[in-house]
Protein backbone atom coordinates (compact mmCIF):
# COMPACT_ATOMS: atom_id res chain seq x y z
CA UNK A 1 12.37 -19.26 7.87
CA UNK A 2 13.78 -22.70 7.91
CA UNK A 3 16.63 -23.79 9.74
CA UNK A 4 19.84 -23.61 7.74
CA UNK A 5 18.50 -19.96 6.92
CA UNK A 6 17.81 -18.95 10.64
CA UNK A 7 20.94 -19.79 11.89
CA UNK A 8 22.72 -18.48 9.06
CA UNK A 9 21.17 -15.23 9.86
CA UNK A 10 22.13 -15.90 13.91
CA UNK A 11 25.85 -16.48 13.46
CA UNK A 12 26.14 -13.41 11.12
CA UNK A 13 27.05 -10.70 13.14
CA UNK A 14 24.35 -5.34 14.27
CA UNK A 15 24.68 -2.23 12.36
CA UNK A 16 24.25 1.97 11.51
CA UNK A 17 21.52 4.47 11.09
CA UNK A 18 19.79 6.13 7.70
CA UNK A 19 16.46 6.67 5.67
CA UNK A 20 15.41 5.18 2.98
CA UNK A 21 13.83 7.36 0.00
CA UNK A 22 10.96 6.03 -1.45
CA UNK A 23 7.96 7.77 -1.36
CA UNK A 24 4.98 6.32 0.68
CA UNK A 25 2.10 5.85 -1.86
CA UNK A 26 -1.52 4.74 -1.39
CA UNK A 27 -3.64 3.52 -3.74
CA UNK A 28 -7.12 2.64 -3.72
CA UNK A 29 -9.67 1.70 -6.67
CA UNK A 30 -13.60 2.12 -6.82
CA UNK A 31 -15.89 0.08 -9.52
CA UNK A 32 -18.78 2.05 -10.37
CA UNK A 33 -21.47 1.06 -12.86
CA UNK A 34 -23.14 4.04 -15.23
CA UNK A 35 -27.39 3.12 -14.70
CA UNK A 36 -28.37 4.28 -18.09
CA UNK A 37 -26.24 1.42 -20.04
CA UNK A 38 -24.36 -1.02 -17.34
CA UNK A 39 -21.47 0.11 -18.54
CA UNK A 40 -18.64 -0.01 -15.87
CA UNK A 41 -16.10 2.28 -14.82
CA UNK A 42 -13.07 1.89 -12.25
CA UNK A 43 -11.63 5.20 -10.25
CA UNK A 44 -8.18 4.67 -8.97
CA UNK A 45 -7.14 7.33 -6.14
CA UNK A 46 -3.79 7.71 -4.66
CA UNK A 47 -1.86 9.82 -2.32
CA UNK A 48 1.41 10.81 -1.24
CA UNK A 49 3.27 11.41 2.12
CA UNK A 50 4.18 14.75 1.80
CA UNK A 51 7.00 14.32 4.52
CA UNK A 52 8.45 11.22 2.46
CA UNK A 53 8.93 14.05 -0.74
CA UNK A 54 12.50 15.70 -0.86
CA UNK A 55 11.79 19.74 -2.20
CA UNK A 56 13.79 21.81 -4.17
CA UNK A 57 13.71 25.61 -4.43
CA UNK A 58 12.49 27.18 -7.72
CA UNK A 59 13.01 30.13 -9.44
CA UNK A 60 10.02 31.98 -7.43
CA UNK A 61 11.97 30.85 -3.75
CA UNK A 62 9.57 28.32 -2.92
CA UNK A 63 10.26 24.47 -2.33
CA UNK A 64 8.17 22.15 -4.12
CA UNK A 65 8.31 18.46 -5.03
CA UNK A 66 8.24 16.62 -8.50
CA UNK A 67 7.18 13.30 -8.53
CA UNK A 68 7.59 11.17 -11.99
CA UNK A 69 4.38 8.82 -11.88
CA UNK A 70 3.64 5.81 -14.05
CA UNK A 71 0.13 4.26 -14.71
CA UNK A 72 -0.42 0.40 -16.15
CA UNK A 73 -3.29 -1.18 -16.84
CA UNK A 74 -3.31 -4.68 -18.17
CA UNK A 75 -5.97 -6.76 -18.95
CA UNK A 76 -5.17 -10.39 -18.40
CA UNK A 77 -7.03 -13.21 -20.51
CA UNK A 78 -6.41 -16.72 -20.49
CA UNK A 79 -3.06 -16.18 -18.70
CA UNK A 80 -1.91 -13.43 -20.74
CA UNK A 81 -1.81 -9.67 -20.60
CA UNK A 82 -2.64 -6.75 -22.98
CA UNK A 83 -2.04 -3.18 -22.08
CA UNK A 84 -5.22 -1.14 -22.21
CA UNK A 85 -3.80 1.88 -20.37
CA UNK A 86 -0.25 3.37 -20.16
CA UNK A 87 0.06 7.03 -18.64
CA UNK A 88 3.54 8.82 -17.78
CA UNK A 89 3.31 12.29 -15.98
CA UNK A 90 5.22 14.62 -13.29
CA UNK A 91 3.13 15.01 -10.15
CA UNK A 92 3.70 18.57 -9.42
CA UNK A 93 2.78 20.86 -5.92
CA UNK A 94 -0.21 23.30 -6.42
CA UNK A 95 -2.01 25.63 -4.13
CA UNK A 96 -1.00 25.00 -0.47
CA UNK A 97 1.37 22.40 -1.31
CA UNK A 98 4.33 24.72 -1.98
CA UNK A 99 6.19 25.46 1.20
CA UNK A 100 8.83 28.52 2.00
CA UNK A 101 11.04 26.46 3.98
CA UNK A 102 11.80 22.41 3.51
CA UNK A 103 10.17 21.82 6.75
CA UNK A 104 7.59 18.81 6.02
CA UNK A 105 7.42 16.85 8.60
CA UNK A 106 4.61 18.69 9.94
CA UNK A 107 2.07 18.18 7.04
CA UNK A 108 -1.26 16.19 7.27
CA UNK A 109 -2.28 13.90 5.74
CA UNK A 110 -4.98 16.16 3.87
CA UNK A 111 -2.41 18.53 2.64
CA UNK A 112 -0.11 15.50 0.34
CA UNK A 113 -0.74 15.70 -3.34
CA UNK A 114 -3.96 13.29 -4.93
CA UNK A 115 -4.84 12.80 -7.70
CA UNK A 116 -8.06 10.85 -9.35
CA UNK A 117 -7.66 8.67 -12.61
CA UNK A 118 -11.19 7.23 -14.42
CA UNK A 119 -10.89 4.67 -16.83
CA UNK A 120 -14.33 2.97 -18.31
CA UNK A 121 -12.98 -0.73 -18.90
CA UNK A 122 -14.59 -3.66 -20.58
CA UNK A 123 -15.82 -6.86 -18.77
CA UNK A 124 -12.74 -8.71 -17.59
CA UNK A 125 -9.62 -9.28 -15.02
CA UNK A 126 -7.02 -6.21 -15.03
CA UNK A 127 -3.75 -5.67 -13.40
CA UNK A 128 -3.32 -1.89 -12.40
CA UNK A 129 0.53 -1.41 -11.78
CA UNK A 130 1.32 2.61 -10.10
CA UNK A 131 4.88 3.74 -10.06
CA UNK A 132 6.25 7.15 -8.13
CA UNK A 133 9.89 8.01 -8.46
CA UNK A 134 10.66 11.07 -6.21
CA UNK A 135 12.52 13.23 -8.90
CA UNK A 136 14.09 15.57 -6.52
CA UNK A 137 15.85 13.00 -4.11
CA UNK A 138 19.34 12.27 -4.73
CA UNK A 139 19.22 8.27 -4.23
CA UNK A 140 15.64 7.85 -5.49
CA UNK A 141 14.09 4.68 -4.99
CA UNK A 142 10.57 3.75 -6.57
CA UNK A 143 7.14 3.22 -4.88
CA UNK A 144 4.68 0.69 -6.35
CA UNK A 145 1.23 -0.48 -5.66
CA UNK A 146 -0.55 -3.09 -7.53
CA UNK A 147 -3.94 -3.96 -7.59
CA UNK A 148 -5.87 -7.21 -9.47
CA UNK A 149 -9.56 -6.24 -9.66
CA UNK A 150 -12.30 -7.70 -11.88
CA UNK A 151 -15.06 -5.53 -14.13
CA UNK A 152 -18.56 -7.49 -14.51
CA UNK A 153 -21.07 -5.85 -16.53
CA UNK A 154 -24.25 -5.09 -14.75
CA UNK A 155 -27.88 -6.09 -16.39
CA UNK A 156 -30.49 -3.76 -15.38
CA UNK A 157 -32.63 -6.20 -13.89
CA UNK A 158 -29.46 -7.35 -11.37
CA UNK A 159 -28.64 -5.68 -7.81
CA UNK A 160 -25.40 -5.04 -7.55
CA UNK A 161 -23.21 -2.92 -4.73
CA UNK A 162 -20.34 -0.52 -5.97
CA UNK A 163 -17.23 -0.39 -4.43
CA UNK A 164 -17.08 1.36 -0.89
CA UNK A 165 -15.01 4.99 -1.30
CA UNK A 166 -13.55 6.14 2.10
CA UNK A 167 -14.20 9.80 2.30
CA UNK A 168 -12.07 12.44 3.64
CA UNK A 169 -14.49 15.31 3.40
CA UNK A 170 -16.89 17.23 0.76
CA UNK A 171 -16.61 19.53 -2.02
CA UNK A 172 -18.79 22.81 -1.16
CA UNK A 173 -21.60 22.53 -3.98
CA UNK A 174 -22.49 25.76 -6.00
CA UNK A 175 -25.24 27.70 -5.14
CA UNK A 176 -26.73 27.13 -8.64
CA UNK A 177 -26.13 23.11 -8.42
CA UNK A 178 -30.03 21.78 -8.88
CA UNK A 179 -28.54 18.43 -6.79
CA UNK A 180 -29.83 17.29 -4.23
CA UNK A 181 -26.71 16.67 -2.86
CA UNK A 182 -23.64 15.50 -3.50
CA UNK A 183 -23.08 12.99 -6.05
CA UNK A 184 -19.76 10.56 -5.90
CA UNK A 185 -17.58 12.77 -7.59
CA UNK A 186 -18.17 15.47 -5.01
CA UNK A 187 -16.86 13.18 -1.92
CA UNK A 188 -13.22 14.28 -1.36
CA UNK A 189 -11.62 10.52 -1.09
CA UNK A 190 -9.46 9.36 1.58
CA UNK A 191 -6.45 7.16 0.44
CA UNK A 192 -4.67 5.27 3.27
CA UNK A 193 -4.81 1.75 2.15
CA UNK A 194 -8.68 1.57 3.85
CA UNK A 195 -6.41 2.42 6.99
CA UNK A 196 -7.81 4.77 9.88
CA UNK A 197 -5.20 6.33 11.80
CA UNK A 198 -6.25 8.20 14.87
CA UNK A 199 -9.68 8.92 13.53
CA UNK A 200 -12.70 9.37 15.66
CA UNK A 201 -15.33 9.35 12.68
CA UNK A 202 -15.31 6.76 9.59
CA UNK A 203 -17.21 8.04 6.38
CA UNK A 204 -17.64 6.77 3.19
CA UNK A 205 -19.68 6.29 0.04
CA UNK A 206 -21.40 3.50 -1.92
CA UNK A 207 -24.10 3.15 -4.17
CA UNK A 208 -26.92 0.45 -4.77
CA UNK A 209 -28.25 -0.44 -8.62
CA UNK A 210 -31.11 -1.64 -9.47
CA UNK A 211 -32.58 -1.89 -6.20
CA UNK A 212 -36.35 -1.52 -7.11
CA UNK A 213 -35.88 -5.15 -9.26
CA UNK A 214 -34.86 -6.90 -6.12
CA UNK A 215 -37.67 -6.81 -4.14
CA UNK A 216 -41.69 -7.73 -4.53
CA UNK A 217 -42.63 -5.17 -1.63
CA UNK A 218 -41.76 -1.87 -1.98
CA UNK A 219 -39.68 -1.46 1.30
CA UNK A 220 -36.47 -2.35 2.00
CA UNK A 221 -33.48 -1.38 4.46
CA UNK A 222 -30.05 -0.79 5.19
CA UNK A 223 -27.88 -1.66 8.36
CA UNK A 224 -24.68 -1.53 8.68
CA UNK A 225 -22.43 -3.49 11.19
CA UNK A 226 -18.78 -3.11 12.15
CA UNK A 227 -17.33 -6.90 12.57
CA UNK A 228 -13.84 -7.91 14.32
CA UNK A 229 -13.28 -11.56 13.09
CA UNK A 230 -17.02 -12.89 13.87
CA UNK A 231 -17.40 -10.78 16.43
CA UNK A 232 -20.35 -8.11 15.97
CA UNK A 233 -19.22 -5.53 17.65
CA UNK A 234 -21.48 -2.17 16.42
CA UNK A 235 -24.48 -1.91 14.51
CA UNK A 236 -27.32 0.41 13.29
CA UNK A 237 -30.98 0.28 13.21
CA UNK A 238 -31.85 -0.41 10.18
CA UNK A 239 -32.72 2.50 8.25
CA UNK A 240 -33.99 3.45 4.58
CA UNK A 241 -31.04 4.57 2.30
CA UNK A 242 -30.78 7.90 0.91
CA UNK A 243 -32.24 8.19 -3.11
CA UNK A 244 -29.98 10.62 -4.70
CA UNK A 245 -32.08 10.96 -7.91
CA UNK A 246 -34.78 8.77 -9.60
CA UNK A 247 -32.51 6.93 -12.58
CA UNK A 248 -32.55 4.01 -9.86
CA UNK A 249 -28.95 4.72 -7.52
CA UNK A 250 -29.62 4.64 -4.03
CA UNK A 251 -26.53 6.30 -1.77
CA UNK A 252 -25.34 5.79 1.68
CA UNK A 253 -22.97 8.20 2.45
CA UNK A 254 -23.22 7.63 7.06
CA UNK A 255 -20.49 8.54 9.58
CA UNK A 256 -19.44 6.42 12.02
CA UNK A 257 -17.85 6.69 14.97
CA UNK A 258 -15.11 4.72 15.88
CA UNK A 259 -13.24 6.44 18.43
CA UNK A 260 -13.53 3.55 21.21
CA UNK A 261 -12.39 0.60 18.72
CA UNK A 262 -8.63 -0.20 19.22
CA UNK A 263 -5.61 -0.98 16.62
CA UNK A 264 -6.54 -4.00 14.13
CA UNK A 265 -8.27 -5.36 11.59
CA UNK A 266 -12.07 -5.11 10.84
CA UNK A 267 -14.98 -5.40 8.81
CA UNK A 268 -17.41 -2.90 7.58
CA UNK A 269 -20.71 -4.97 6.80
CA UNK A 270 -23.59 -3.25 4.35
CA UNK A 271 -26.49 -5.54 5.08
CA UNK A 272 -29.46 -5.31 2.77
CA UNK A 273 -33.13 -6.22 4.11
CA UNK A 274 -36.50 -6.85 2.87
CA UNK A 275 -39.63 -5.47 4.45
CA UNK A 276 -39.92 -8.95 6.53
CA UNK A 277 -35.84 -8.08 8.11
CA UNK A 278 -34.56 -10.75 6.36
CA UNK A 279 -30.93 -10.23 5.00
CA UNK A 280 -30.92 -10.43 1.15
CA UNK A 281 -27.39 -8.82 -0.03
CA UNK A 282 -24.40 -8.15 2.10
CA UNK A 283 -21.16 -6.57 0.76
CA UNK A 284 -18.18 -6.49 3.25
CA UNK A 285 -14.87 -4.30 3.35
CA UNK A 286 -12.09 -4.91 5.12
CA UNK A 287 -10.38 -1.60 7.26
CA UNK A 288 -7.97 -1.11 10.08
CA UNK A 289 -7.68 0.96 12.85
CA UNK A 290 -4.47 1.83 14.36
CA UNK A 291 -5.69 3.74 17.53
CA UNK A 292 -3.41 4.07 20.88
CA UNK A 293 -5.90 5.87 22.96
CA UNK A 294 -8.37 3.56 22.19
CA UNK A 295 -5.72 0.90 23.16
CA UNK A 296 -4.46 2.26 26.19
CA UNK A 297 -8.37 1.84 27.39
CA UNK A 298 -9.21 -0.94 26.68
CA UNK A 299 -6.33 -2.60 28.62
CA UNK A 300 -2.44 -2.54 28.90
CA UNK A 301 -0.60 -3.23 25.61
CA UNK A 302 -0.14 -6.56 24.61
CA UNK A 303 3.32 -6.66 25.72
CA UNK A 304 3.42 -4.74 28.23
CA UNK A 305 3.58 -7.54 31.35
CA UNK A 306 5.87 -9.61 29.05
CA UNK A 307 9.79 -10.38 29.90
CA UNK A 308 10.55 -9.71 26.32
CA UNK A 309 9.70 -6.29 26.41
CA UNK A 310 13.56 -6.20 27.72
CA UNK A 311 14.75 -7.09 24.02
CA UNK A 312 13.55 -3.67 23.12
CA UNK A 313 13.85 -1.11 25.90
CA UNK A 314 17.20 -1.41 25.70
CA UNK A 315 17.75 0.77 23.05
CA UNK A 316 17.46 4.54 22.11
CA UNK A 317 14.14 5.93 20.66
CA UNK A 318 16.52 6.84 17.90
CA UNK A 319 17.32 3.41 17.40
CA UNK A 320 14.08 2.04 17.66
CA UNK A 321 13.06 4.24 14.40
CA UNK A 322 15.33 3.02 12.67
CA UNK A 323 14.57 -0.42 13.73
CA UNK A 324 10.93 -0.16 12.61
CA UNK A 325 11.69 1.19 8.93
CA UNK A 326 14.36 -1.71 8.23
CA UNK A 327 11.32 -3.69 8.41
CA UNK A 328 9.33 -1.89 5.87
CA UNK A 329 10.07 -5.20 2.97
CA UNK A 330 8.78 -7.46 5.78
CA UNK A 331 5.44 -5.68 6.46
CA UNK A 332 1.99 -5.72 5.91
CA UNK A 333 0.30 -2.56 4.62
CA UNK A 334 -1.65 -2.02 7.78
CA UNK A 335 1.86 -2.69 9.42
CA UNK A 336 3.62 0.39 7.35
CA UNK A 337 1.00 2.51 8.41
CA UNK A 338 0.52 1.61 11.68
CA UNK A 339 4.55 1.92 12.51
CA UNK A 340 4.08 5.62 11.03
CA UNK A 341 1.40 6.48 13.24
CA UNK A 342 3.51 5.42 16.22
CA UNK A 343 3.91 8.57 18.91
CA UNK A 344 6.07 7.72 21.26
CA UNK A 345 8.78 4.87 23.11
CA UNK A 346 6.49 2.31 24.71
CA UNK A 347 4.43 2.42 21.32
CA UNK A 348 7.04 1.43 19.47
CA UNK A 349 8.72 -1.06 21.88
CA UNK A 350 5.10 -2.61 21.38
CA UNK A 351 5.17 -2.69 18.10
CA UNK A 352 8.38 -4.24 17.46
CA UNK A 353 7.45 -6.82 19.84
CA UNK A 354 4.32 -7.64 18.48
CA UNK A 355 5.47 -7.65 15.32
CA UNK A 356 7.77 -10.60 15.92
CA UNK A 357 5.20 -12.25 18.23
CA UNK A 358 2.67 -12.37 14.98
CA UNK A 359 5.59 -14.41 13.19
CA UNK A 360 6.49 -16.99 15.16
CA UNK A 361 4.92 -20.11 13.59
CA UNK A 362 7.51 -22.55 14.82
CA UNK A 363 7.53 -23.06 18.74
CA UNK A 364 11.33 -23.63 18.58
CA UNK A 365 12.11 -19.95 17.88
CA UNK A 366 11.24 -17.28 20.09
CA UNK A 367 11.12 -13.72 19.72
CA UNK A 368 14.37 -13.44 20.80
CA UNK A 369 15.64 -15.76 17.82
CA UNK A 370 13.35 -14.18 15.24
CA UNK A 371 15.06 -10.51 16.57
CA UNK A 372 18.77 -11.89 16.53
CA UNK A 373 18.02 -13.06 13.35
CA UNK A 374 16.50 -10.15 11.75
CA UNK A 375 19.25 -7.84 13.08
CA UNK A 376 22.29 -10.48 11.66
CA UNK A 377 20.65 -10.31 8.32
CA UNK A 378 20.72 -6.48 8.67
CA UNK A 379 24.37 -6.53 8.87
CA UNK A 380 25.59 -8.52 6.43
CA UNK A 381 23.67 -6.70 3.91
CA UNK A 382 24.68 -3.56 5.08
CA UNK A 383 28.54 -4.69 4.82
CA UNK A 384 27.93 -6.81 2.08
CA UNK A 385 25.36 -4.56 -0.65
CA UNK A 386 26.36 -0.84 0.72
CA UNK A 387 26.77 1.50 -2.36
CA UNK A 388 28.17 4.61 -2.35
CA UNK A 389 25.07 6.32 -2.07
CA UNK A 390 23.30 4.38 0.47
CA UNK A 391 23.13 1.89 3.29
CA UNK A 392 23.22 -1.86 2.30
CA UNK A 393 19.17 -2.66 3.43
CA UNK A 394 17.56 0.21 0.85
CA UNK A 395 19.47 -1.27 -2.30
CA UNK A 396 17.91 -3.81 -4.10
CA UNK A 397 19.83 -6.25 -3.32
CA UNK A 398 19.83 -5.51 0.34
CA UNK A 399 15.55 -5.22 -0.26
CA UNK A 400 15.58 -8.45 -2.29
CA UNK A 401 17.38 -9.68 0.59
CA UNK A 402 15.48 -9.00 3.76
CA UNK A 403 12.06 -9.68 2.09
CA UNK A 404 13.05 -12.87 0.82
CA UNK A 405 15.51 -14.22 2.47
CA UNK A 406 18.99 -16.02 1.36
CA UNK A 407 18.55 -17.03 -2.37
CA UNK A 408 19.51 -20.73 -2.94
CA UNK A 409 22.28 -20.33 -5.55
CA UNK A 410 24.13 -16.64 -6.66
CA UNK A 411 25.80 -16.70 -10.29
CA UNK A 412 27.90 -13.60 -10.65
CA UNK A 413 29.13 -12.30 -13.76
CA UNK A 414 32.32 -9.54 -13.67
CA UNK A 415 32.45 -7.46 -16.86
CA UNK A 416 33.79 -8.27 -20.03
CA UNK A 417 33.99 -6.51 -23.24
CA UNK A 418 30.16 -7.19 -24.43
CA UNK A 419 28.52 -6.83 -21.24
CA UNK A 420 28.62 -4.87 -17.92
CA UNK A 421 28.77 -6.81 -14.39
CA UNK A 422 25.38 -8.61 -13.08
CA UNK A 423 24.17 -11.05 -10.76
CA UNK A 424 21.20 -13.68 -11.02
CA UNK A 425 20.04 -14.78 -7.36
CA UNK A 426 17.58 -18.33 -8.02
CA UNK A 427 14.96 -18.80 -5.13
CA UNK A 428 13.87 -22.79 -5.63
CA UNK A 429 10.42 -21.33 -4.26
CA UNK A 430 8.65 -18.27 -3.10
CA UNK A 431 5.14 -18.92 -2.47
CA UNK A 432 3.66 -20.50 -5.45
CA UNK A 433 6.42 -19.50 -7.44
CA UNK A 434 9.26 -22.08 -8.62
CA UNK A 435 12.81 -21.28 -9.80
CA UNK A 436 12.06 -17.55 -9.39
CA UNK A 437 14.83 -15.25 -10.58
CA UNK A 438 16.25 -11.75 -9.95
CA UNK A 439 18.50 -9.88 -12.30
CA UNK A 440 21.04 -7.19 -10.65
CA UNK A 441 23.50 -5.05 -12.26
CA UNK A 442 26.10 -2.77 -12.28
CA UNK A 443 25.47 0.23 -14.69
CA UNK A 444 28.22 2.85 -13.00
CA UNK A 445 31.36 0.36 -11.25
CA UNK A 446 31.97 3.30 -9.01
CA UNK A 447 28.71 3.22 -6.80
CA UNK A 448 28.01 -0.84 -6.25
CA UNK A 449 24.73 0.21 -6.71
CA UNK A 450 23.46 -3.01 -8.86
CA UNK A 451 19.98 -2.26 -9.39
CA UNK A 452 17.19 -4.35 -9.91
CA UNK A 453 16.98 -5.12 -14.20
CA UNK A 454 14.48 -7.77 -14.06
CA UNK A 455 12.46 -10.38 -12.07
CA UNK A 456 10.03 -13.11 -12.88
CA UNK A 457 8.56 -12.80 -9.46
CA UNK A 458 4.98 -11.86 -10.17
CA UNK A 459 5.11 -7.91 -8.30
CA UNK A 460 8.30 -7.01 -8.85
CA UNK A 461 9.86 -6.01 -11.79
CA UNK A 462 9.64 -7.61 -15.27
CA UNK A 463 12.05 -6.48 -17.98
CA UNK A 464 12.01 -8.57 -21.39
CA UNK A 465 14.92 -7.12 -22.96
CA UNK A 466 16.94 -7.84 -19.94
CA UNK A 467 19.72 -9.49 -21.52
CA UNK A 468 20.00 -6.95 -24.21
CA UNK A 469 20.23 -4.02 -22.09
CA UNK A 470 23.21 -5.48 -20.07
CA UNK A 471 25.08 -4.95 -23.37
CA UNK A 472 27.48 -1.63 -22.27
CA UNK A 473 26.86 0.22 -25.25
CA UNK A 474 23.70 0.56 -25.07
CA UNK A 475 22.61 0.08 -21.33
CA UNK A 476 22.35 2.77 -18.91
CA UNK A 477 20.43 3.52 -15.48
CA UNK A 478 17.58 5.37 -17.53
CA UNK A 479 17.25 3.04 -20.22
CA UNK A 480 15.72 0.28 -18.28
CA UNK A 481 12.38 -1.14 -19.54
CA UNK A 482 9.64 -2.75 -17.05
CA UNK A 483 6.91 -3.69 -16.61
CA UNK A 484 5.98 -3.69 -12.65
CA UNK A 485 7.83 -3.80 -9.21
């Protein structure tokens, strides 16, 4: 934040409480390659916070959710994109998922709906754009996740890793299965964004190719090493991996325990040796623990001895809450799941603090600026972007707002006979982004809801017909086109 922005923030004057709607989705994606041909494949497998879901009663008495979901798949050549894959379909409770009362907050993680997707994609860079709108809220607000990946086709006489799959527990195999055990489709995945929340064990899945082309000696070995920055912290002996069958896939499927390691980011190593223990192939995930026991041993929290501490012990847990989700458009993934995780007060004074203390770049500012700031900015789009449905900070604008800061010029437009009311907001830069534009308007004048129609910032989302649809005979809420958030 530079200066003008900072202090226009500071002399802005602190605020009210609510929750936001949008449903918390994870997402994570698996290459796989099929031995007999090369060919490749991609899984995608996300999850939903059950507790983030509003329910409705049906016909039968019981409360279930509906979820409207949206799959894109782009391939992108040359700088441009194709669609290879476009899927639209209502995410619906089954089984144990229906509840008799609207009580949710209770529900693991294990019992949110999941769902699997398989797509078997050419050689080449894709975009994979997921959408969730909950259906049954009243101010629903969309979820998206976005992932770049690249497909590579695999020659038989090439080594190659798959993709590690986190795994949440195992399909029971039936007792006339002649596997040997379970193959990839049979691990039960776990989708938190590769994050470990209060977990004692870590499991997963991979696969090796091609193996028996890499080496002249017949032998070879697998260890695998748990890294914090370039710190080794754990390791195994190394150890020959599992053969599931004899078409040439060799599977590691360990658990590891991780019950000592405190909150942060990591590195899951798979190191591949030859008979002589010399490392040939590595392949390296990134995961993150968030993990207050673990914490609480190996030391006092980080700001626990600090003076600043004061900034946030002043207030109610209450307060605090709602503190940490107004800085969901500010935060890292491992930072929105981490702040969900959080049990009790001094956890979450903690967290706020050390979530300020990451971003201070500039010694001028302390955390005390970055906080005044932060909760200045909260107000005026609360007083200044508050609909009739909803608090100022979950509208687009006020989302637009707090995750990017003060755009450098506003052009507003009032109605007129051809067109309803809009505004363009122009950032000169955002990233690597120049002149990057957002498009809100006003479909219904009595809610001041002005809704995102379209954005040339690269994750957010892209309408073409933009200028068309602001037309008020033929725009409305539902007739938006995009295509990502």
């Amino acid at each position: 934040m530079n200066r003008f922005l900072f202090l226009l923030f500071t002399i802005l004057p602190t605020l009210g409480f609510s929750q936001g709607t949008q449903p918390e989705l994870y997402m994570d994606i698996c290459r796989f390659q099929r031995i007999s041909d090369g060919q490749p494949y991609v899984q995608m497998y996300y999850s939903i916070s059950s507790s983030s879901l509003s329910y409705r009663k049906d016909e039968s008495g019981r409360f279930g959710f509906k979820v409207d979901m949206t799959i894109l798949i782009q391939k992108i050549t040359d700088g441009d994109t194709t669609e290879v894959v476009s899927e639209n379909y209502n995410l619906l409770p089954s089984g144990e998922l229906w509840l008799n009362d609207t009580t949710v907050e209770s529900l693991s993680l294990e019992r949110s709906p999941m769902n699997i997707h398989e797509w078997k994609l050419e050689p080449g860079t894709y975009l994979l754009r997921l959408q969730a709108v909950d259906s049954h809220s009243e101010t629903p607000a969309k979820a998206m996740a976005i992932n770049e990946f690249t497909v590579k086709y695999l020659p038989k006489s090439e080594f190659a890793f798959s993709d590690i799959k986190w795994v949440n527990g195992v399909m029971p195999l039936d007792s006339t299965s002649n596997k040997r055990g379970p193959g990839r489709d049979d691990f039960i995945p776990m989708v938190t964004n590769s994050t470990f929340v209060n977990e004692k064990i870590m499991t997963f899945y991979q696969e090796f190719y091609n193996s028996d082309n890499l080496f002249d000696e017949e032998a070879f070995y697998v260890q695998r090493v748990i890294y914090q920055g370039e710190n080794r912290l754990w390791g195994t002996e190394r150890e020959t991996p599992f053969v599931l069958n004899t078409n040439r896939v060799n599977v590691i499927k360990p658990e590891i325990d991780i019950t000592n390691l405190g909150s942060g980011t990591y590195y899951l190593q798979i190191e591949l040796l030859n008979g002589k223990n010399r490392k040939v192939k590595i392949f390296r995930k990134k995961f993150y623990i968030y993990n207050p026991k673990a914490d609480a041993q190996l030391g006092e929290p980080i700001a626990a001895s600090n003076a600043a501490l004061n900034i946030f012990s002043d207030y109610e847990e209450k307060e605090l809450d709602y503190y940490i989700r107004t800085l969901t458009y500010r935060s890292t993934e491992q930072e929105k799941d981490f702040a969900k995780a959080l049990e009790d007060y001094d956890q979450k004074v903690n967290y706020l603090y050390g979530f300020f203390q990451k971003r201070i770049k500039d010694s001028q500012y302390s955390i005390q600026d970055l906080w005044q700031g932060h909760l200045n900015a909260l107000k005026y789009v609360n007083q200044h972007f508050k609909s009739s449905l909803r608090e100022g900070w979950t509208t687009d604008r006020g989302r637009v707002f707090l995750r990017y800061g003060i755009p450098n010029q506003i052009n507003q437009f009032p109605s007129d006979n051809y067109r309803l009311p809009y505004e363009i907001w122009v950032y000169d830069r955002l990233g690597k982004q120049a002149s990057v534009r957002f498009v809100f308007y006003e479909p219904n004048s009595a809610t001041n809801e002005y809704p995102l129609l379209h954005s040339d910032k690269y994750d957010e989302r892209n309408n073409p017909r933009w200028e068309q649809q602001l037309d008020s005979r033929v725009s409305s809420p539902g007739g938006v086109d995009f295509e990502g958030q």
